[in-house]
N, C-alpha and C. Protein backbone atom coordinates (compact mmCIF):
# COMPACT_ATOMS: atom_id res chain seq x y z
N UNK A 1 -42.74 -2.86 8.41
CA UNK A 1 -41.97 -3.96 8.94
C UNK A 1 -41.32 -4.76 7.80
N UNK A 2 -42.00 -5.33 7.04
CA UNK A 2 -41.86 -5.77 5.78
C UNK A 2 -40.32 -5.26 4.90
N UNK A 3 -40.50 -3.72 4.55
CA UNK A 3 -39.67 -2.70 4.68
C UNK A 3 -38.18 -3.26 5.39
N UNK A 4 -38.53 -2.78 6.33
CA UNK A 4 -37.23 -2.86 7.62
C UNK A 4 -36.70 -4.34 6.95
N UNK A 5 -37.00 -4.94 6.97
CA UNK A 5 -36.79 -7.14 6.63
C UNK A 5 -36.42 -6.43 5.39
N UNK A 6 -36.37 -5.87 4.30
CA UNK A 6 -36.07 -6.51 2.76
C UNK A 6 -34.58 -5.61 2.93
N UNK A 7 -34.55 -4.35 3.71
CA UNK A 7 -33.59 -3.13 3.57
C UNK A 7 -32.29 -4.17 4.59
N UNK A 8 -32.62 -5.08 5.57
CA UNK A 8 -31.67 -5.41 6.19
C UNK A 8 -31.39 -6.91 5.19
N UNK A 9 -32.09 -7.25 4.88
CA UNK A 9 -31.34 -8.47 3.73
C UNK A 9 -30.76 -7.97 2.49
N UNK A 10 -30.97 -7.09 2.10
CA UNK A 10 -29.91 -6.38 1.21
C UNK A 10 -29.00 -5.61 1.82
N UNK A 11 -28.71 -5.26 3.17
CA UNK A 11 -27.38 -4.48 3.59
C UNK A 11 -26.40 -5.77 3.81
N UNK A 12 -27.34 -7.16 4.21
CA UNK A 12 -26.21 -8.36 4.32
C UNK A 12 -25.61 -8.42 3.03
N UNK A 13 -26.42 -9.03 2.01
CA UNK A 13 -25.90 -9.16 0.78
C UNK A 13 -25.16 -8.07 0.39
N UNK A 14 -25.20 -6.65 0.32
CA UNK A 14 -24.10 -5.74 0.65
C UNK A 14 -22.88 -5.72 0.96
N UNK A 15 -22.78 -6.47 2.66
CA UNK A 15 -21.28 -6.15 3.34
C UNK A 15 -20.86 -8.02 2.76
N UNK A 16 -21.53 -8.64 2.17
CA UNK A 16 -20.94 -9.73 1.66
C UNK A 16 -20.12 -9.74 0.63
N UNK A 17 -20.78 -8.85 -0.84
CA UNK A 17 -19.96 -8.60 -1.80
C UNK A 17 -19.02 -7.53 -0.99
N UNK A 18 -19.07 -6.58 0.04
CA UNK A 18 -18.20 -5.64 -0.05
C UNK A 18 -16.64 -6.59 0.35
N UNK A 19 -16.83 -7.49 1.09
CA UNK A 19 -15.47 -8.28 1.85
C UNK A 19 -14.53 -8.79 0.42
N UNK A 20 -15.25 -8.96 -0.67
CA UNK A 20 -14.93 -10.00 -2.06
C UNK A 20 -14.02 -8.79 -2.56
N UNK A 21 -14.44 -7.16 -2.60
CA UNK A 21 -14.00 -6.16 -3.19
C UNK A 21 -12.90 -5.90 -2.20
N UNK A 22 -12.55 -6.21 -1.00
CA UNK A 22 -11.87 -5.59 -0.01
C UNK A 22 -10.80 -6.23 -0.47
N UNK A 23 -10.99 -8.12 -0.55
CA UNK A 23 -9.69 -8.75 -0.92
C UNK A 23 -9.36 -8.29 -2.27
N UNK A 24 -10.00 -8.16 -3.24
CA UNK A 24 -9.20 -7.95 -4.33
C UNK A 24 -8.71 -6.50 -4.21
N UNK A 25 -8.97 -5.84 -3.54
CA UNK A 25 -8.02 -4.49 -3.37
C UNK A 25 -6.85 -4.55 -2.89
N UNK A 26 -6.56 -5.21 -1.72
CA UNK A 26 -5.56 -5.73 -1.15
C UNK A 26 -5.04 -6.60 -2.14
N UNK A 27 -5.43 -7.92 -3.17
CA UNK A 27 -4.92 -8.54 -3.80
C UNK A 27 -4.20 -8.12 -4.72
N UNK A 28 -4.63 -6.50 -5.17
CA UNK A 28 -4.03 -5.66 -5.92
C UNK A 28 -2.58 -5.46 -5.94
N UNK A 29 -2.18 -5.15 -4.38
CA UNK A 29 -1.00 -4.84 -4.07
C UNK A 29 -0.16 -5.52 -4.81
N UNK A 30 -0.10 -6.81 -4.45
CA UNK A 30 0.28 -7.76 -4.96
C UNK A 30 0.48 -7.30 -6.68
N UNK A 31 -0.33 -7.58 -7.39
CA UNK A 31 0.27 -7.12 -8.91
C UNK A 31 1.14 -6.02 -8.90
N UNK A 32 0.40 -4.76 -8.25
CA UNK A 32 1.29 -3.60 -8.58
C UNK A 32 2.68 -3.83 -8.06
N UNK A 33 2.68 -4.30 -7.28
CA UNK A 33 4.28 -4.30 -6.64
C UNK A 33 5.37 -5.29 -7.57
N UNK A 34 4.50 -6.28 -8.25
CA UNK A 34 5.32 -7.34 -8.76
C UNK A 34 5.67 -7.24 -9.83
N UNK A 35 5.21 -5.68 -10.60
CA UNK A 35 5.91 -4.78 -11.97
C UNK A 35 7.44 -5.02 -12.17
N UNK A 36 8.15 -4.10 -10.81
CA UNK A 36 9.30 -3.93 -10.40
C UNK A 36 10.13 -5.19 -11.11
N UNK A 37 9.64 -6.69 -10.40
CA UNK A 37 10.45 -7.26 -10.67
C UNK A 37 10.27 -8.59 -11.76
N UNK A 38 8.80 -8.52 -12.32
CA UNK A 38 8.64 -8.55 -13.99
C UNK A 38 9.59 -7.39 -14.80
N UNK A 39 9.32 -6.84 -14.94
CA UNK A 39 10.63 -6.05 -15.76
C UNK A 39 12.14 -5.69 -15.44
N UNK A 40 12.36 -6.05 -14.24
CA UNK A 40 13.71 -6.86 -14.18
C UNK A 40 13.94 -8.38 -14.93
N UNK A 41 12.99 -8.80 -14.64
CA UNK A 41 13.37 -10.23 -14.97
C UNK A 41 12.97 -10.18 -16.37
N UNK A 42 12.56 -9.51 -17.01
CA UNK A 42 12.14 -9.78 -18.55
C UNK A 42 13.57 -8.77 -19.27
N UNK A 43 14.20 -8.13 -18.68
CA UNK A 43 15.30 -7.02 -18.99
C UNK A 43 16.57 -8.17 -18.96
N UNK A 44 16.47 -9.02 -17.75
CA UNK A 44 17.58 -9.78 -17.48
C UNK A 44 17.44 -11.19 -18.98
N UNK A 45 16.23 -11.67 -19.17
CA UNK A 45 16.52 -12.60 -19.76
C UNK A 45 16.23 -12.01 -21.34
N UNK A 46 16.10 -10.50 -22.13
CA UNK A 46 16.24 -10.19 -23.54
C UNK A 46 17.84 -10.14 -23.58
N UNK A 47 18.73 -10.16 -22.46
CA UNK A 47 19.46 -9.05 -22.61
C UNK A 47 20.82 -10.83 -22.80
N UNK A 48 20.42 -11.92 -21.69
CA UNK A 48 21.09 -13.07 -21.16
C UNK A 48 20.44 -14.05 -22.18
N UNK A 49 18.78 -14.04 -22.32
CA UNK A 49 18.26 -15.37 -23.10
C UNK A 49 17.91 -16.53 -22.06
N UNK A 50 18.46 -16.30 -20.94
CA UNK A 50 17.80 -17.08 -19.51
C UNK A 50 17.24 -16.56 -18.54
N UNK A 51 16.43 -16.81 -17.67
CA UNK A 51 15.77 -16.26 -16.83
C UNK A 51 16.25 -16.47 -15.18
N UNK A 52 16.34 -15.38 -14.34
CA UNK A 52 17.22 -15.53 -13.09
C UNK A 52 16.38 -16.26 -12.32
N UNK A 53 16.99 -16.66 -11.22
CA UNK A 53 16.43 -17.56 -10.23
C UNK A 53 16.56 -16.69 -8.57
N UNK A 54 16.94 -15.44 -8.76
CA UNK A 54 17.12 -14.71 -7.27
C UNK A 54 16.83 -13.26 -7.75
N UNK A 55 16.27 -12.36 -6.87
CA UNK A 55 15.57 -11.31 -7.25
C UNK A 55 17.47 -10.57 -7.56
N UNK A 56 17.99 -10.93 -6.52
CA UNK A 56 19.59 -10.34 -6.91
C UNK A 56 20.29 -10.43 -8.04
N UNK A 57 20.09 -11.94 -8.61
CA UNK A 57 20.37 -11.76 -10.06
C UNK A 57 19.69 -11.72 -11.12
N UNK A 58 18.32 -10.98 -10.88
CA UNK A 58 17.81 -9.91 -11.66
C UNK A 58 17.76 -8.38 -11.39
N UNK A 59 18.75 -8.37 -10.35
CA UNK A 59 19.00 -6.89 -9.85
C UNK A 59 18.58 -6.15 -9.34
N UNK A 60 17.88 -7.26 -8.63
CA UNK A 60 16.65 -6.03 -7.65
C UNK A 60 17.40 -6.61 -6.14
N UNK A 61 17.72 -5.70 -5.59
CA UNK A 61 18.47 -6.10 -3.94
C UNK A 61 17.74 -5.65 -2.64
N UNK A 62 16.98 -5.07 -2.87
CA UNK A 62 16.09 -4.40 -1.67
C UNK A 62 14.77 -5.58 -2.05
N UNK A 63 14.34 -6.03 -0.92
CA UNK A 63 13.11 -6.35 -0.86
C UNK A 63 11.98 -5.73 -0.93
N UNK A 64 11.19 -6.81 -1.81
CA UNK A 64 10.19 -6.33 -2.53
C UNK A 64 8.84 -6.36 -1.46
N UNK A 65 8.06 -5.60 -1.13
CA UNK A 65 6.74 -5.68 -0.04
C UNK A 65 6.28 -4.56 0.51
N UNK A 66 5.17 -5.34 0.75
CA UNK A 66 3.67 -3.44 1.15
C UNK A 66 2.93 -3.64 2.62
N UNK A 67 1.83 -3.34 2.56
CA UNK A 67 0.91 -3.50 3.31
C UNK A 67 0.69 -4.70 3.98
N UNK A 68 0.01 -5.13 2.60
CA UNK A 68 -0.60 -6.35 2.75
C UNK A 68 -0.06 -7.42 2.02
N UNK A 69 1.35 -7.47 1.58
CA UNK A 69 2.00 -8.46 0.33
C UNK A 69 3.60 -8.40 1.49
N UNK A 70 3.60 -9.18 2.27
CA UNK A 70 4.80 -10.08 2.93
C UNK A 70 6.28 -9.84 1.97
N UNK A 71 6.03 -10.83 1.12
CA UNK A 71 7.33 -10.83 -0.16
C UNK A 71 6.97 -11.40 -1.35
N UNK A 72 7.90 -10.63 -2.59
CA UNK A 72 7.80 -10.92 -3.79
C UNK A 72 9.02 -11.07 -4.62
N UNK A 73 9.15 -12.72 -4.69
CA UNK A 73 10.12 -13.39 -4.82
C UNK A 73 10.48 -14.20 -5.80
N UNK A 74 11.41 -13.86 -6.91
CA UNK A 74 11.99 -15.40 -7.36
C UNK A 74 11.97 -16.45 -7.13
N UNK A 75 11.14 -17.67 -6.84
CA UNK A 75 11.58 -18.77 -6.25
C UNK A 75 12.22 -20.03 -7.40
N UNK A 76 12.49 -19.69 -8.71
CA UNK A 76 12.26 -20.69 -9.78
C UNK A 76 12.88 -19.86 -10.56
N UNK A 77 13.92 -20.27 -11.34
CA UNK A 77 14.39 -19.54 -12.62
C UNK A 77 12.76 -19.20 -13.38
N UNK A 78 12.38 -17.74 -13.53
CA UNK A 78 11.39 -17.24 -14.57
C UNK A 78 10.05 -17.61 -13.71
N UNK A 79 9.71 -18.14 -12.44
CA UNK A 79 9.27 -18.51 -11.36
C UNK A 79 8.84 -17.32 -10.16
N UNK A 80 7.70 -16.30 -10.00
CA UNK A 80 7.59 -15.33 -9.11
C UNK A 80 6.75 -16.14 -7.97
N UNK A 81 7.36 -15.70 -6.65
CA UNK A 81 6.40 -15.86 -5.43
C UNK A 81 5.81 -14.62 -4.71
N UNK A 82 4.67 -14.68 -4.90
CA UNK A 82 3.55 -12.84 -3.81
C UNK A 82 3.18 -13.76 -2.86
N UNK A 83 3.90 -13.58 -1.35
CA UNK A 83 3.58 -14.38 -0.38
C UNK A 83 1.87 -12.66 0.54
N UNK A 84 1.24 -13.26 0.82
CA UNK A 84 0.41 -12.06 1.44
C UNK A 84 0.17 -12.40 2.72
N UNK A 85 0.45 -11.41 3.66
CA UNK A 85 1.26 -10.82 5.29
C UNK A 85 -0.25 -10.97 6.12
N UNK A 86 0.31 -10.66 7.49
CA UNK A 86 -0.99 -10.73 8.49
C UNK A 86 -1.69 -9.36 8.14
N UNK A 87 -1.38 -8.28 7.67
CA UNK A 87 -2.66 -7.15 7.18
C UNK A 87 -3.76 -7.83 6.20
N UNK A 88 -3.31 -8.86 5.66
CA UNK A 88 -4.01 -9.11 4.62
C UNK A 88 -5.59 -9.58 4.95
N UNK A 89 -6.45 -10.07 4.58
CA UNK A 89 -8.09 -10.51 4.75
C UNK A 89 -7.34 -11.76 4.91
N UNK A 90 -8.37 -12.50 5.95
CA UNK A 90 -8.52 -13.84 6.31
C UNK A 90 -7.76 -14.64 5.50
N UNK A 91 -8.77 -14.58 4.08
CA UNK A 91 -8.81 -15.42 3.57
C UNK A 91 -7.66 -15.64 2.31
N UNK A 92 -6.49 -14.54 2.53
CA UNK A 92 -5.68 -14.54 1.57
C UNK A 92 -4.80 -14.37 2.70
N UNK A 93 -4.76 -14.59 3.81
CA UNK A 93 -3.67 -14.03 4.56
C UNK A 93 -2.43 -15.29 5.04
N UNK A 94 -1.05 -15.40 4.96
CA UNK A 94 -0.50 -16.29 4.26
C UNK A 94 -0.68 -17.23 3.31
N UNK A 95 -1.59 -16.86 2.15
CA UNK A 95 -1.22 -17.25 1.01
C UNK A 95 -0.21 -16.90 -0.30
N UNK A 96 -0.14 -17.66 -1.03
CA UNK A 96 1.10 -17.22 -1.97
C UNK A 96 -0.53 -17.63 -3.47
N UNK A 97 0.43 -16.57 -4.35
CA UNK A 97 0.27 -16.54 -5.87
C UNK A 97 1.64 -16.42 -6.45
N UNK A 98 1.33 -17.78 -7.80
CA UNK A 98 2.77 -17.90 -8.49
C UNK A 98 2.22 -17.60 -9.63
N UNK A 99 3.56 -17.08 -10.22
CA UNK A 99 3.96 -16.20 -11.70
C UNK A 99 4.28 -17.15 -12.27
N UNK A 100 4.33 -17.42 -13.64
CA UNK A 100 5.52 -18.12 -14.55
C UNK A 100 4.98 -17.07 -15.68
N UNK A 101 6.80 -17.28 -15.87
CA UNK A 101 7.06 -16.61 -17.13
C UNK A 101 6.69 -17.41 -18.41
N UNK A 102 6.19 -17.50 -19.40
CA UNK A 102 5.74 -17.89 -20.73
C UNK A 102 6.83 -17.43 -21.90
N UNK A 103 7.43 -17.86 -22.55
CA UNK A 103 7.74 -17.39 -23.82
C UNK A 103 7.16 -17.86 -24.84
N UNK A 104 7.45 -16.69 -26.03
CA UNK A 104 6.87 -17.29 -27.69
C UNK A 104 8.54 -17.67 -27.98
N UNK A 105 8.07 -17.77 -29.65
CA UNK A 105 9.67 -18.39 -30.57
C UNK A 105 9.89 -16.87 -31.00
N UNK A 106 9.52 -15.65 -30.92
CA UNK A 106 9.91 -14.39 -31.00
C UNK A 106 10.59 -13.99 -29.89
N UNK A 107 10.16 -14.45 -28.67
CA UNK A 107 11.14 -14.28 -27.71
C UNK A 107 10.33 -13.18 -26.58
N UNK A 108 8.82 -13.15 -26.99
CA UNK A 108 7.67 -12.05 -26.19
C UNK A 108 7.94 -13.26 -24.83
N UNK A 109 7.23 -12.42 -23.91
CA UNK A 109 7.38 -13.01 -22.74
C UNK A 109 5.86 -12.43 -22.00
N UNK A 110 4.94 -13.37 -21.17
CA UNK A 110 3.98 -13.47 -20.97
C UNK A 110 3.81 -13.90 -19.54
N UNK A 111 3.73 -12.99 -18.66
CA UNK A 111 2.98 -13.76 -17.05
C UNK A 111 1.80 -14.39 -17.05
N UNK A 112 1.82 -15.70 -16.39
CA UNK A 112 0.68 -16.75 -15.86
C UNK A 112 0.45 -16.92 -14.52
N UNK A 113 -0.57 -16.54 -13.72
CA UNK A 113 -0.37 -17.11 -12.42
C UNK A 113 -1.22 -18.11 -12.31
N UNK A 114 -0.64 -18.89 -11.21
CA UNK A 114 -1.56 -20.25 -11.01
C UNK A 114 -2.07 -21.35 -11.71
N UNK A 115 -1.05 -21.76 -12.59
CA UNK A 115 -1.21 -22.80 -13.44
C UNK A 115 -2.30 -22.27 -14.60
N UNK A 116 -2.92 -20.90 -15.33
CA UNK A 116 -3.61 -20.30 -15.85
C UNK A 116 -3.31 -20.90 -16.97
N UNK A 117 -4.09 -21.97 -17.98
CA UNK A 117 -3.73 -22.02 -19.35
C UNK A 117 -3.16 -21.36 -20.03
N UNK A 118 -2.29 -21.52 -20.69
CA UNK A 118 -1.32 -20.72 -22.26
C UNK A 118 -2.03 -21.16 -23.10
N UNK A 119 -2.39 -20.44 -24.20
CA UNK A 119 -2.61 -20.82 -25.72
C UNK A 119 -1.40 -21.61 -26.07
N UNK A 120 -1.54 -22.22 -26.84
CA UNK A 120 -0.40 -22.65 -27.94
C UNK A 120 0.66 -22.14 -28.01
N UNK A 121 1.98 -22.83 -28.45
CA UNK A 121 2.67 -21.90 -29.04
C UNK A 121 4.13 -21.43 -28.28
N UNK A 122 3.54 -21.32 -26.75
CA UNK A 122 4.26 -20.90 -25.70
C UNK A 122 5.05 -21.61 -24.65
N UNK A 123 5.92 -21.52 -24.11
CA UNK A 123 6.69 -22.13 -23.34
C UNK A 123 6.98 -21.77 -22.10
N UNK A 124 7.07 -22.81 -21.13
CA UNK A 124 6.65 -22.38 -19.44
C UNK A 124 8.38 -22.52 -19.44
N UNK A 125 9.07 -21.12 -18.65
CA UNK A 125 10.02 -21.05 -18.15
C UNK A 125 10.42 -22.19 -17.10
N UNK A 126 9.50 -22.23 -16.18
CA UNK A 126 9.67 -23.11 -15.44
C UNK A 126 8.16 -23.94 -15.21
N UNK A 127 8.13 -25.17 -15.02
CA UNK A 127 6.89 -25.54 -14.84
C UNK A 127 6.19 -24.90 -13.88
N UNK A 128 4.84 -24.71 -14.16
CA UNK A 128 3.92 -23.95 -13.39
C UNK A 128 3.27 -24.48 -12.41
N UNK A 129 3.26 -23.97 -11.51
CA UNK A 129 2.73 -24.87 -9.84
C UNK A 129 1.42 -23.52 -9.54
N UNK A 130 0.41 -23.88 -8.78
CA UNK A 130 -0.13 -23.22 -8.31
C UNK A 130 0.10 -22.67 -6.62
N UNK A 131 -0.73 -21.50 -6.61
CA UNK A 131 -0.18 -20.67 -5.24
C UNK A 131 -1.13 -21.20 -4.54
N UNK A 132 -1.16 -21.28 -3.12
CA UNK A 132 -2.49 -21.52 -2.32
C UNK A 132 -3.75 -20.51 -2.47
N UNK A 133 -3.83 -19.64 -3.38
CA UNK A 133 -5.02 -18.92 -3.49
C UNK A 133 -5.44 -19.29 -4.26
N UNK A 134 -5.87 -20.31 -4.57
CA UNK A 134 -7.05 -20.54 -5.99
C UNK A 134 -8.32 -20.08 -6.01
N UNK A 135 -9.01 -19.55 -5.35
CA UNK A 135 -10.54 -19.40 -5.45
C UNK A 135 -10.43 -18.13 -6.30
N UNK A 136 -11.52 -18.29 -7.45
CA UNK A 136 -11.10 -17.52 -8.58
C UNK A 136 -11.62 -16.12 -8.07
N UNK A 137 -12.44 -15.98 -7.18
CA UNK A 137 -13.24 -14.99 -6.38
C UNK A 137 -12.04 -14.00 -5.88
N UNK A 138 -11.25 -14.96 -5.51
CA UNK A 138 -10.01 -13.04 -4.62
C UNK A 138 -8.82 -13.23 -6.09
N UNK A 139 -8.67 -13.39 -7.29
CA UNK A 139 -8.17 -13.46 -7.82
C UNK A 139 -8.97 -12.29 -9.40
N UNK A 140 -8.34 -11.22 -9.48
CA UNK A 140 -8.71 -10.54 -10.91
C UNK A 140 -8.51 -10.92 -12.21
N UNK A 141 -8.85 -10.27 -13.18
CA UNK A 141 -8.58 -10.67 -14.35
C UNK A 141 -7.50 -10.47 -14.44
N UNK A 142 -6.43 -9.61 -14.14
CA UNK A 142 -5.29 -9.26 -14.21
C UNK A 142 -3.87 -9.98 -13.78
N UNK A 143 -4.87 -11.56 -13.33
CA UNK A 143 -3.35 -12.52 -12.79
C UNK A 143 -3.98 -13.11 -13.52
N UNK A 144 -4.40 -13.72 -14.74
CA UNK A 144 -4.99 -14.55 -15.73
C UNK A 144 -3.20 -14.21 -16.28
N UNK A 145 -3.31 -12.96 -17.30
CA UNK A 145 -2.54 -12.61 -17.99
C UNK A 145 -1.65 -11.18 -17.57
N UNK A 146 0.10 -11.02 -17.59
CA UNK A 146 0.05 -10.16 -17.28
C UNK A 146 1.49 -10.27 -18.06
N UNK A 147 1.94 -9.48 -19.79
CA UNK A 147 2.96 -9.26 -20.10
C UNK A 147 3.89 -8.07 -19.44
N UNK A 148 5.05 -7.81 -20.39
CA UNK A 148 5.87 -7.16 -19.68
C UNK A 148 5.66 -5.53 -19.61
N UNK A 149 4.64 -5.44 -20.46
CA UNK A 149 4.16 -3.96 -20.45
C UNK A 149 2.98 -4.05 -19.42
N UNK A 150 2.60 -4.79 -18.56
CA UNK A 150 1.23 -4.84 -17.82
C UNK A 150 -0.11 -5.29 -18.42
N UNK A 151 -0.15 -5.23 -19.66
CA UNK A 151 -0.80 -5.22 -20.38
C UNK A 151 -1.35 -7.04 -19.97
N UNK A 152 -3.07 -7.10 -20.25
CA UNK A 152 -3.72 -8.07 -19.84
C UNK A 152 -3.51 -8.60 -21.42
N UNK A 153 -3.30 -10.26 -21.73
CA UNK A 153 -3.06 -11.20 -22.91
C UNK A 153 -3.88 -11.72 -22.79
């Protein structure tokens, strides 16, 4: 009996962490999709020296979206919006995560989401606002930092 009691309090604690892994899979989408138009927008402003304010004038004309990620949008010169759709988990489901673009005085360029501290040094394209997903729990290491090669900073 004893048994039976410890095997069913660890299948809870189980499907508890499993829901935490479910959103960040789905939260995934979200990054992968928002490649596309990080490297538009980092192509548009080596090439201009400013950063666009419409996915169109960074040259992306088809809308950007998946599963579980609604739209992924310019809203801010150097400014990304990942709005996430009714597929999404509860608890991310119409929420948004915001991008800002970062520059150095070399001219590297650095994604931040959610008001994420910059080191030194760097400069917010546009001031940084946070998305309604803050709980650091459905959020990866991978929206901390995310340059133009994908690469985590």
């Amino acid at each position: 009996m004893i048994v039976v009691a410890i095997m069913g309090i660890l299948a809870a604690i189980a499907m508890a962490n499993d829901g935490d892994y479910i959103i960040l899979a789905q939260f995934s989408e979200g990054t992968s999709l928002l490649s596309e138009l990080v490297n538009a927008v980092d192509g548009k402003y080596a090439n201009t020296g400013s950063f666009p304010s419409t996915n169109a004038a960074a040259g992306i004309t088809n809308p950007i979206s998946g599963h579980y990620v609604t739209s992924i949008a310019l809203s801010a010169p150097g400014q990304i919006t990942v709005v996430y759709g009714n597929d999404a988990n509860v608890n991310i489901r119409g929420g948004t995560v915001i991008w800002t673009a970062y520059t150095s005085s070399n001219g590297a360029i650095s994604w931040q989401c959610n008001k994420h501290p910059m080191p030194a040094g760097l400069t917010a394209a546009t001031p940084p606002i946070a998305g309604s997903i803050i709980d650091s729990s459905y959020l990866p290491t991978i929206c901390h930092s995310l340059t133009a090669a994908g690469d985590c900073s």
